[in-house]
N, C-alpha and C. Protein backbone atom coordinates (compact mmCIF):
# COMPACT_ATOMS: atom_id res chain seq x y z
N UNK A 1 -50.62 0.97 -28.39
CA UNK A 1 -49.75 -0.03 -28.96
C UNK A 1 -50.35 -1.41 -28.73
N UNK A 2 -50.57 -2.33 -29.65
CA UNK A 2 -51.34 -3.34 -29.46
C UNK A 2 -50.15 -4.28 -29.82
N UNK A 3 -48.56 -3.93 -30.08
CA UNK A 3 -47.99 -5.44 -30.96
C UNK A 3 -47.51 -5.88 -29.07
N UNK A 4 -46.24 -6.78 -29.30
CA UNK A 4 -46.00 -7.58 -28.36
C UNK A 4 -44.70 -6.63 -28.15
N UNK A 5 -43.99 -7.10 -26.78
CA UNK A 5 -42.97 -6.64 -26.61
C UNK A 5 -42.04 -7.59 -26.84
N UNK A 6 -40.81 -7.45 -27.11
CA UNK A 6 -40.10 -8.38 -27.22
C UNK A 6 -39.20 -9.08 -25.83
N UNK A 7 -39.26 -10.32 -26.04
CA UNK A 7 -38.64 -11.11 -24.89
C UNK A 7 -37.52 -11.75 -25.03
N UNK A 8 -36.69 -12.17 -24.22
CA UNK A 8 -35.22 -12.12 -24.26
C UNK A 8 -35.54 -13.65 -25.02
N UNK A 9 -36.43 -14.10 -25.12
CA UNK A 9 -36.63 -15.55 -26.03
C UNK A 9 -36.66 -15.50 -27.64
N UNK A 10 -36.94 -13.53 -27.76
CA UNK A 10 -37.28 -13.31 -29.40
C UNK A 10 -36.17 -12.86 -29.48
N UNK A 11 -35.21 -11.89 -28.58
CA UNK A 11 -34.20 -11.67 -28.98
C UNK A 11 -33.23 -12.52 -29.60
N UNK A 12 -32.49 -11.75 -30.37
CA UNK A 12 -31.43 -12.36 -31.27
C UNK A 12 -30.34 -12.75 -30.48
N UNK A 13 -29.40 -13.31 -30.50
CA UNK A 13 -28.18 -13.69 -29.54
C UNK A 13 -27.26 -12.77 -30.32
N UNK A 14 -26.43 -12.15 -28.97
CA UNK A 14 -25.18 -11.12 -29.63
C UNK A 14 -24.27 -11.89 -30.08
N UNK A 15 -23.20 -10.65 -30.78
CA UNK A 15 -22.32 -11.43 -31.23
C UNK A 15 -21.10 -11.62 -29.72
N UNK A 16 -20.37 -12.15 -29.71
CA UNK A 16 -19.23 -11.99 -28.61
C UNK A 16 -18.12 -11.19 -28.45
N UNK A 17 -18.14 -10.27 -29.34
CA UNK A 17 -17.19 -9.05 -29.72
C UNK A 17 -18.81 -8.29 -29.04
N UNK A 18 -19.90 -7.80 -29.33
CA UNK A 18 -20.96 -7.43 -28.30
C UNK A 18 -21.10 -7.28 -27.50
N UNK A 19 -20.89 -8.46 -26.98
CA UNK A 19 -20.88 -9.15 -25.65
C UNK A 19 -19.42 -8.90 -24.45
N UNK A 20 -18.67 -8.55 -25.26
CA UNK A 20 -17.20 -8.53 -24.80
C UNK A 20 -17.09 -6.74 -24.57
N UNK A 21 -17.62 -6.12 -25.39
CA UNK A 21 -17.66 -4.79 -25.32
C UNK A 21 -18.48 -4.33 -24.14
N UNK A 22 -19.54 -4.77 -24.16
CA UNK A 22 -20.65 -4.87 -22.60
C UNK A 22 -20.19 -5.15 -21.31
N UNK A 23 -18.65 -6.63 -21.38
CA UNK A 23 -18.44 -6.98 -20.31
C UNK A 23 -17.40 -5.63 -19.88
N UNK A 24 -16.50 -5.22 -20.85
CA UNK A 24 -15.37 -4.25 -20.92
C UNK A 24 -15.70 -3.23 -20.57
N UNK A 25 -17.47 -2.88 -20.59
CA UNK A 25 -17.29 -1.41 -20.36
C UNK A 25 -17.86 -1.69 -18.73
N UNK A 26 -18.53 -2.59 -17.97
CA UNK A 26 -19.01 -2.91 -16.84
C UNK A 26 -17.32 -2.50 -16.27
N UNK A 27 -16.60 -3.61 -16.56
CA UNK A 27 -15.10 -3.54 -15.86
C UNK A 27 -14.50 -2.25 -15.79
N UNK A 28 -14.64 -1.64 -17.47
CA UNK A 28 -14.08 -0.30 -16.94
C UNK A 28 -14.37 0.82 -16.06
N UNK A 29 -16.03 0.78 -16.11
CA UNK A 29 -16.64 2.10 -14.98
C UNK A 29 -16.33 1.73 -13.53
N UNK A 30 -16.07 0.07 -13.34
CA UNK A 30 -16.22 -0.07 -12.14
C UNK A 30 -14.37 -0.09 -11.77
N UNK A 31 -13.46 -0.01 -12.89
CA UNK A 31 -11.98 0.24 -12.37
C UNK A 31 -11.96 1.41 -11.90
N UNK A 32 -12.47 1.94 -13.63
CA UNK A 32 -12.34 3.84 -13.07
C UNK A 32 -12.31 4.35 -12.05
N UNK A 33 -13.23 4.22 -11.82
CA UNK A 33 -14.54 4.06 -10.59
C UNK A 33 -13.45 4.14 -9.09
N UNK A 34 -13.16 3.12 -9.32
CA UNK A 34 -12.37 2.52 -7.77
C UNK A 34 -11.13 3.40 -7.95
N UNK A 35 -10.30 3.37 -9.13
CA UNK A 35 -9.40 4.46 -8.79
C UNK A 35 -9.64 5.80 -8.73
N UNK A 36 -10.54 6.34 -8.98
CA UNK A 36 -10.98 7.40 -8.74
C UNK A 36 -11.39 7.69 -7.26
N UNK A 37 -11.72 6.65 -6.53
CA UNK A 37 -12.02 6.74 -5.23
C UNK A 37 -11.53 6.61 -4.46
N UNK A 38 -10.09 6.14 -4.79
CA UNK A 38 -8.71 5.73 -3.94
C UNK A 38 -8.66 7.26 -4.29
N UNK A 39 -8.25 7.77 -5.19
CA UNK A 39 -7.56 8.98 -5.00
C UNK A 39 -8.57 10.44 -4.43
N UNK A 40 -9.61 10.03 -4.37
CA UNK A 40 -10.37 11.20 -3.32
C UNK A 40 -9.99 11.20 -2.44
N UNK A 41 -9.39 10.01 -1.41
CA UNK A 41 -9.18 9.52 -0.22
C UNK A 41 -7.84 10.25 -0.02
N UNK A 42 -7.07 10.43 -0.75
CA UNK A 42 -5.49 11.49 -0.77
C UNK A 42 -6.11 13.17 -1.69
N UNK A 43 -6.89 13.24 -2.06
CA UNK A 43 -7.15 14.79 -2.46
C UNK A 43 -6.77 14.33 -4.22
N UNK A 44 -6.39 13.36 -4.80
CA UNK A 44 -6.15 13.01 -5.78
C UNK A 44 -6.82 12.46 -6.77
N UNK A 45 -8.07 12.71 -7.12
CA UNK A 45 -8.74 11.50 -7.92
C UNK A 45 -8.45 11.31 -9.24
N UNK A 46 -8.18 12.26 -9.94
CA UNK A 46 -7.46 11.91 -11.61
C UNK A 46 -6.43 11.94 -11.53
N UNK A 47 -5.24 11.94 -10.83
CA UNK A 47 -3.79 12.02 -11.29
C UNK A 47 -3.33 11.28 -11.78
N UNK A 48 -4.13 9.94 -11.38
CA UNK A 48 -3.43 8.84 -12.03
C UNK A 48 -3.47 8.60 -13.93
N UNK A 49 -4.74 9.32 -14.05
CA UNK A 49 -5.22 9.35 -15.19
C UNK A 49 -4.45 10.30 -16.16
N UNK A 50 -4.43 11.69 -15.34
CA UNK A 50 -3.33 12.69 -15.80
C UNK A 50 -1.93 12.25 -15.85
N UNK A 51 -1.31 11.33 -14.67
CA UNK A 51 0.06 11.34 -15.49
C UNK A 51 -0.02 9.78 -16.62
N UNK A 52 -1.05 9.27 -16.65
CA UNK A 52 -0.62 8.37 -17.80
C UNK A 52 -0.88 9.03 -19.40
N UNK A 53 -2.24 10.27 -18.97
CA UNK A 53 -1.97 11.25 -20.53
C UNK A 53 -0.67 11.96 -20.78
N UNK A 54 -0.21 12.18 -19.56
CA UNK A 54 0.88 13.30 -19.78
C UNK A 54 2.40 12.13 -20.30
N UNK A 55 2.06 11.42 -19.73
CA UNK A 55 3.27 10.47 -20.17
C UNK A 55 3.24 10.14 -21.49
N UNK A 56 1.75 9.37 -21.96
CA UNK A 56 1.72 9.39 -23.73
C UNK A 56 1.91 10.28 -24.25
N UNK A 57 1.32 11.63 -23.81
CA UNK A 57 1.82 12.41 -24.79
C UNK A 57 3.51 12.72 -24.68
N UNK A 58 4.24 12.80 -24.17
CA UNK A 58 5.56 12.55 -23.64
C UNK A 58 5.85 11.97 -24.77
N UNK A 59 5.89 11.13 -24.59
CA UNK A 59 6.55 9.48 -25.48
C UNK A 59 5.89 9.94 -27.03
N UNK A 60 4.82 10.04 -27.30
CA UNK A 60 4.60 10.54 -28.56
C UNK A 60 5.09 12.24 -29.20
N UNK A 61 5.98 13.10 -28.33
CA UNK A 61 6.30 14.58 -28.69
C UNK A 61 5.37 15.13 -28.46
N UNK A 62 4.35 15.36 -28.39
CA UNK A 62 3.53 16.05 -27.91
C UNK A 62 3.22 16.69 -26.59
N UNK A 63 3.59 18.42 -27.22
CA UNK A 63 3.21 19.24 -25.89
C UNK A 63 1.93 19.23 -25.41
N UNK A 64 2.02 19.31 -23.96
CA UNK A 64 0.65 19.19 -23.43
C UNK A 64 0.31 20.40 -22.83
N UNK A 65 -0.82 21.08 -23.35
CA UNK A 65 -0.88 22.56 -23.00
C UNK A 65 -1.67 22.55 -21.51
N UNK A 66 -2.60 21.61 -21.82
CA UNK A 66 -3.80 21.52 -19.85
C UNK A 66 -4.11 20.21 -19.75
N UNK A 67 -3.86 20.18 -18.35
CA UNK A 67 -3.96 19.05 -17.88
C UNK A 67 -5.32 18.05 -17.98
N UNK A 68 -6.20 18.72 -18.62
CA UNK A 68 -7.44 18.51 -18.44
C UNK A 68 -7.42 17.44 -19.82
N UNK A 69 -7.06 18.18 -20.56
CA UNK A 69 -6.52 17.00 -21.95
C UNK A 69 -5.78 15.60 -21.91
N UNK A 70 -4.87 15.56 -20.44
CA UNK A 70 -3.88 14.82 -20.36
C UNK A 70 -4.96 14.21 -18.96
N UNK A 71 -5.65 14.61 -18.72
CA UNK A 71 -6.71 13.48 -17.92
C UNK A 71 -7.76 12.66 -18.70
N UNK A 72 -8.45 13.42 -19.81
CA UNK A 72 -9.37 12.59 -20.44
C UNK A 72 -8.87 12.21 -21.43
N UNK A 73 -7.77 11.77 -21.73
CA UNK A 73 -6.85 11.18 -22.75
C UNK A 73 -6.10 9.75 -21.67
N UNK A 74 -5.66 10.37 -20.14
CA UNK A 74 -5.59 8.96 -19.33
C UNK A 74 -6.78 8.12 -19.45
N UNK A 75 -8.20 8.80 -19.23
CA UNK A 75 -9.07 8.24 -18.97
C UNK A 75 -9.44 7.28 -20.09
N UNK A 76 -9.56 8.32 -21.05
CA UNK A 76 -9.74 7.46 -22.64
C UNK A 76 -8.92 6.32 -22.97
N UNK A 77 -7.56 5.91 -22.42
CA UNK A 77 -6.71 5.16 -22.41
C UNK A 77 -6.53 4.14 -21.91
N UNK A 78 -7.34 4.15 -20.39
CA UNK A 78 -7.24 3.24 -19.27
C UNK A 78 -8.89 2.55 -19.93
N UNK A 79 -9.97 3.60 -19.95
CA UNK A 79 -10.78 2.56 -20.36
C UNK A 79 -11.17 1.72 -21.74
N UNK A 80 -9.86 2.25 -22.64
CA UNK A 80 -10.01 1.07 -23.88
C UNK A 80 -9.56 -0.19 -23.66
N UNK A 81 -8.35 0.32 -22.82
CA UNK A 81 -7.46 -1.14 -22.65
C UNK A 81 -8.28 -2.25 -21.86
N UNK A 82 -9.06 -1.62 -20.76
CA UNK A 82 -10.29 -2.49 -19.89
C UNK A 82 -11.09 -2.76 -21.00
N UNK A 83 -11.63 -2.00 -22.03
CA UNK A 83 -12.95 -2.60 -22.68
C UNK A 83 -12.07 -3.72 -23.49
N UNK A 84 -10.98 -3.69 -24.00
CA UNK A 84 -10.31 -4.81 -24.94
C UNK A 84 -9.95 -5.80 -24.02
N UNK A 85 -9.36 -5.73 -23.09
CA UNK A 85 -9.34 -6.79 -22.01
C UNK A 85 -10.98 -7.43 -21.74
N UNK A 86 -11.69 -6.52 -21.82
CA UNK A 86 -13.10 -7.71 -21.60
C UNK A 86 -13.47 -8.11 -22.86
N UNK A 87 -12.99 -7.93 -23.85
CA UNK A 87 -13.62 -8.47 -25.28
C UNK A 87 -12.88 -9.90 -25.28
N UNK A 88 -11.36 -9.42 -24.84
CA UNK A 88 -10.65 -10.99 -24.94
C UNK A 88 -11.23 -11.97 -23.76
N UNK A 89 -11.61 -11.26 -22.64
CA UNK A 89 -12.24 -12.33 -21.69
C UNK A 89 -12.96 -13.16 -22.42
N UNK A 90 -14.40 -12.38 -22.63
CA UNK A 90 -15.34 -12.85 -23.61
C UNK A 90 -15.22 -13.97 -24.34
N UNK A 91 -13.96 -13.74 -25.22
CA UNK A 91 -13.81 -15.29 -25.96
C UNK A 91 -13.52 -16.05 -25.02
N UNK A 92 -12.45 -16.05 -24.48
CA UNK A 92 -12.51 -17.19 -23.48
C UNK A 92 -13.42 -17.83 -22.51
N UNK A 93 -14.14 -16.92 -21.78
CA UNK A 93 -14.70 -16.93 -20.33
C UNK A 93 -16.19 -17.34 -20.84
N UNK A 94 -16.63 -16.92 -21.97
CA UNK A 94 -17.90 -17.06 -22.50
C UNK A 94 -18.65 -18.22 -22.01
N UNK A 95 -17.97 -19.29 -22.55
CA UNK A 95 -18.77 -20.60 -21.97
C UNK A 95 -19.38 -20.91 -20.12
N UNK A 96 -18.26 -19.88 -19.89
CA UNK A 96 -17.76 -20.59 -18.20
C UNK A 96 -19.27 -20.49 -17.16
N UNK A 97 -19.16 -20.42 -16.32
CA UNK A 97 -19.90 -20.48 -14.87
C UNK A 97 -19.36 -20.86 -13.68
N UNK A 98 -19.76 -20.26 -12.27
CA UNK A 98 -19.14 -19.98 -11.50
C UNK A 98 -18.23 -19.78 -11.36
N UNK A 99 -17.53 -20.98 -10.37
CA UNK A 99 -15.51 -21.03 -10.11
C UNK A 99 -14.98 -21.10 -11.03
N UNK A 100 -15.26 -21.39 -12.13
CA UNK A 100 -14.38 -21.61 -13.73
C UNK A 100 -14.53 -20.17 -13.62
N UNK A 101 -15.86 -19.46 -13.94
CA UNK A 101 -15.93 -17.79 -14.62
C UNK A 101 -14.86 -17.23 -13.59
N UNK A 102 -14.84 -17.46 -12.55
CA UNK A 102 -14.35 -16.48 -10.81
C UNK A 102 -12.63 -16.62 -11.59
N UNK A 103 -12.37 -18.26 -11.09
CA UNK A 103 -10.63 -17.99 -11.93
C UNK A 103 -9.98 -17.64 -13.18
N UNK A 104 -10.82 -17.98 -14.34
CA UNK A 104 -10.81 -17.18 -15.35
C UNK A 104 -10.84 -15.43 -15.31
N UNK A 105 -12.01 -14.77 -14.58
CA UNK A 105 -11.54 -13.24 -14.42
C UNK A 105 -10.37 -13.16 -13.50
N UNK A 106 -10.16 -13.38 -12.16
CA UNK A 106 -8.76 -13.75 -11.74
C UNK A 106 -7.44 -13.79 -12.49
N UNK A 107 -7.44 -15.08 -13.55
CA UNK A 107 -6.60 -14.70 -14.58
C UNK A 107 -5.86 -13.68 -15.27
N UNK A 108 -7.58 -13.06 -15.95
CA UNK A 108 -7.32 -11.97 -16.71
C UNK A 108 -6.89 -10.47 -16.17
N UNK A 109 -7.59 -10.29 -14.68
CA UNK A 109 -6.74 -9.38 -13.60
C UNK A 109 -5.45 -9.23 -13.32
N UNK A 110 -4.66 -10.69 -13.46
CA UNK A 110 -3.38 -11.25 -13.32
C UNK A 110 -2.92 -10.30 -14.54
N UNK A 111 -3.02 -10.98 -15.68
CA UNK A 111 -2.43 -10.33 -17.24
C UNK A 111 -3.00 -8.87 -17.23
N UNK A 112 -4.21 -8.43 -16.72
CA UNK A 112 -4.08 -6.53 -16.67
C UNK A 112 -2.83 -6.17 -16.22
N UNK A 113 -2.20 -7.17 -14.67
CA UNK A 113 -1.75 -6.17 -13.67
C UNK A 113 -0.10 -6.38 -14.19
N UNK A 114 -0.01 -7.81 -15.26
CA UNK A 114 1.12 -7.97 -15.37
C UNK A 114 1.66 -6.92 -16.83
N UNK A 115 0.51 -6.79 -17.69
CA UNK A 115 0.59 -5.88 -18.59
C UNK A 115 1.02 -4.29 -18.26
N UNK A 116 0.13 -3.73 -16.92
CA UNK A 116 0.45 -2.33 -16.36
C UNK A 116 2.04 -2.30 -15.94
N UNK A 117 2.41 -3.61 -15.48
CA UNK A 117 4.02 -3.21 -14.68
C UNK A 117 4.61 -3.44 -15.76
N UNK A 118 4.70 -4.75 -17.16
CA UNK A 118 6.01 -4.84 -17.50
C UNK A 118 5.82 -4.29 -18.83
N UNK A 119 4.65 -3.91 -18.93
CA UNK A 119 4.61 -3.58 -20.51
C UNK A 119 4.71 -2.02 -20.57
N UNK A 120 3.33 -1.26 -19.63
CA UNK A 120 2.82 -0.30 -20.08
C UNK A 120 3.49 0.84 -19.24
N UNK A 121 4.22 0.45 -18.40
CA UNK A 121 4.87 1.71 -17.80
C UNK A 121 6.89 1.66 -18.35
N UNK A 122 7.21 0.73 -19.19
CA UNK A 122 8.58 1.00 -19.71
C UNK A 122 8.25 1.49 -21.08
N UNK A 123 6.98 1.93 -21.25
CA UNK A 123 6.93 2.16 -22.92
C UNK A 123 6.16 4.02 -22.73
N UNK A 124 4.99 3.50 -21.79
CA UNK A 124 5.07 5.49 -21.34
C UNK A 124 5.88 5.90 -20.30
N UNK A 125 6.93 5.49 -19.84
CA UNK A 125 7.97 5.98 -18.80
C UNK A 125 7.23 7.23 -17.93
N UNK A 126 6.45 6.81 -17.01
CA UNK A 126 6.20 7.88 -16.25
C UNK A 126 7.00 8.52 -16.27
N UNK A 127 6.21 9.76 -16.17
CA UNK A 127 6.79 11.31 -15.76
C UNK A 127 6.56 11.87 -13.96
N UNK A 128 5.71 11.11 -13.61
CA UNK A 128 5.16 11.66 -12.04
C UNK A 128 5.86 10.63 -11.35
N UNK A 129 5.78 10.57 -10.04
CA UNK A 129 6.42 9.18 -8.91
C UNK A 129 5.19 8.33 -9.13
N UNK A 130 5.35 7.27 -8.90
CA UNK A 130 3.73 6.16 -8.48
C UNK A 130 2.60 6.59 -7.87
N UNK A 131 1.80 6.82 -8.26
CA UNK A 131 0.86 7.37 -8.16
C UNK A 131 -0.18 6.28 -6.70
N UNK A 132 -0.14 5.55 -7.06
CA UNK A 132 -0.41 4.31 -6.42
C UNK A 132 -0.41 2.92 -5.43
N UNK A 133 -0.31 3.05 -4.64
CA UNK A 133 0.74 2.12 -3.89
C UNK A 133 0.27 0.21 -4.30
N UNK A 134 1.34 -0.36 -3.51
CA UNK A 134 0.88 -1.98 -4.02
C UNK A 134 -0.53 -2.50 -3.58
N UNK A 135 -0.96 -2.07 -2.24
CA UNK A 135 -2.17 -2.26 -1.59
C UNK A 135 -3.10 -2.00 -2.77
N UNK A 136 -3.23 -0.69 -3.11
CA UNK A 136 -4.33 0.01 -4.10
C UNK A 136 -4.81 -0.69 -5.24
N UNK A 137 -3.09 -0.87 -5.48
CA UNK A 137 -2.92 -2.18 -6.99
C UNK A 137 -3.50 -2.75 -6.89
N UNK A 138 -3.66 -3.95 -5.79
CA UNK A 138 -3.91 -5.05 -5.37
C UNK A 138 -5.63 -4.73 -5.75
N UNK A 139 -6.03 -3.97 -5.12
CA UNK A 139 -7.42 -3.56 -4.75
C UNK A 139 -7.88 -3.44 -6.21
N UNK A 140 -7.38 -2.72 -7.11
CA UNK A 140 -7.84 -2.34 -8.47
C UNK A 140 -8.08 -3.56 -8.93
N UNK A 141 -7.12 -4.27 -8.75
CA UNK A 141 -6.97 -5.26 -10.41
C UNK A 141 -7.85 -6.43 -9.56
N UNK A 142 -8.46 -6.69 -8.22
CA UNK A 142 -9.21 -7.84 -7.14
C UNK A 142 -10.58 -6.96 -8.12
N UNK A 143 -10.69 -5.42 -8.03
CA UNK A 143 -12.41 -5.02 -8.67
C UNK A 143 -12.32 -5.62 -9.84
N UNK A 144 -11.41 -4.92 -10.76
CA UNK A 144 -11.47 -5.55 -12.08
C UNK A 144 -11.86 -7.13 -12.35
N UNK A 145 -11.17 -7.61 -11.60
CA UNK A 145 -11.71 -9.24 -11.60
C UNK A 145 -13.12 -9.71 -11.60
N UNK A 146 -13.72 -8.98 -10.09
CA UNK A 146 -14.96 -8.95 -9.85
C UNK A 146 -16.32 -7.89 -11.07
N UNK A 147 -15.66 -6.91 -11.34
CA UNK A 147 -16.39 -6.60 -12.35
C UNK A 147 -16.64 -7.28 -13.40
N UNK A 148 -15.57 -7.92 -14.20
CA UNK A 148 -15.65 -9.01 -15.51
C UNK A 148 -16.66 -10.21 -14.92
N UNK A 149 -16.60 -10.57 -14.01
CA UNK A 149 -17.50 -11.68 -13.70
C UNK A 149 -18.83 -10.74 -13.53
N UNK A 150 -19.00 -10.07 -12.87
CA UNK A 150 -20.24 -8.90 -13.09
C UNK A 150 -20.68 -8.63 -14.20
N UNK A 151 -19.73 -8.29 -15.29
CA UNK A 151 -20.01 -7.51 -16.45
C UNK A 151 -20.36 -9.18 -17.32
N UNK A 152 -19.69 -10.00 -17.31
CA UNK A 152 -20.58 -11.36 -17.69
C UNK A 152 -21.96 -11.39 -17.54
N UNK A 153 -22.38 -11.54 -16.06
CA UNK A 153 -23.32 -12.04 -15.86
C UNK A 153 -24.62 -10.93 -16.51
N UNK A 154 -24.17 -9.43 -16.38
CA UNK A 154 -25.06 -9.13 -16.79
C UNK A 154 -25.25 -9.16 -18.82
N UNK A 155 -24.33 -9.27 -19.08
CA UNK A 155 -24.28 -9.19 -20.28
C UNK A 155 -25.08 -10.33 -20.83
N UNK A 156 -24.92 -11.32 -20.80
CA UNK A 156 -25.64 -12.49 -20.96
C UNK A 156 -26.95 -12.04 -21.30
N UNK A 157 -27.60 -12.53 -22.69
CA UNK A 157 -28.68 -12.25 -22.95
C UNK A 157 -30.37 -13.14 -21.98
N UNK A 158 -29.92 -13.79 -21.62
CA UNK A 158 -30.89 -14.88 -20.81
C UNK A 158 -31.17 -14.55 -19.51
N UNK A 159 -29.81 -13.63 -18.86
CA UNK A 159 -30.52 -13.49 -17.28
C UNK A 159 -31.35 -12.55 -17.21
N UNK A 160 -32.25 -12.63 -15.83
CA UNK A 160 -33.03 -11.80 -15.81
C UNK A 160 -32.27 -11.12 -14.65
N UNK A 161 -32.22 -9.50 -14.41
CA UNK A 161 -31.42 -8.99 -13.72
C UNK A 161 -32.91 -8.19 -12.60
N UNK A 162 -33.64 -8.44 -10.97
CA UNK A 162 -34.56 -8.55 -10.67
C UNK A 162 -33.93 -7.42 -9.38
């Protein structure tokens, strides 16, 4: 191969829906992630995931024959809403750096955690008890924060990641 390689100087600049999808999916592996690891710690690592499938399907009539459906349907669920939550960061947060980027994801952790209590659990009405305690909460939606500022920085077409 004799041509050139390309350098983040020839690259094209993404779009911010791109860019937002990149930050969303950083945030989501690294929510997943953490709740999944809270619940190893109790013998639990998908339940949380399972009763939020089992609950949609609930709320939508739908029998749920295995649980295994009603986990990668939580999973599928929990990480769209993270990847759309980092697309909307994106517009906003885009410009930012440092303490601006830090309270800006902060923010948007705020509106995940305020979205999970007042929105998203009176509309799939759990079916299981809380899966979760407030500590855990706390802990999830502090990664999530820190991931979006993560999932920024790497997303960014200019840094070099060493």
């Amino acid at each position: 191969m004799t041509g050139r390689f390309p350098t983040t100087a020839t690259l094209p600049e993404p779009s911010r829906a791109g860019t937002g999808i990149r930050v969303g999916a950083v945030a989501a592996a690294a929510t997943v992630g953490a709740v999944i690891g809270l619940g190893l710690r109790h013998g639990l690592a998908l339940r949380p995931f399972t009763s939020a499938g089992v609950a949609l399907f609930e709320r939508l009539g739908i029998p749920v024959m295995r649980s295994a459906v009603a986990t990668v349907t939580g999973i599928a669920l929990v990480t769209c809403a993270i990847i759309l939550l980092g697309v909307c960061f994106t517009f906003v947060a885009a410009p930012l750096r440092g303490l601006r980027l830090l309270l800006s994801a902060l923010m948007f952790a705020a509106i995940g955690w305020g979205a999970s209590l007042y929105v998203v659990r009176p509309i799939l009405v759990w079916s299981d008890t809380i899966v979760l305690g407030s500590a855990q909460r706390v802990f999830i939606f502090a990664m999530l924060a820190m991931a979006l500022v993560a999932g920024m920085r790497l997303a960014r077409p200019n840094v070099r990641v060493e």
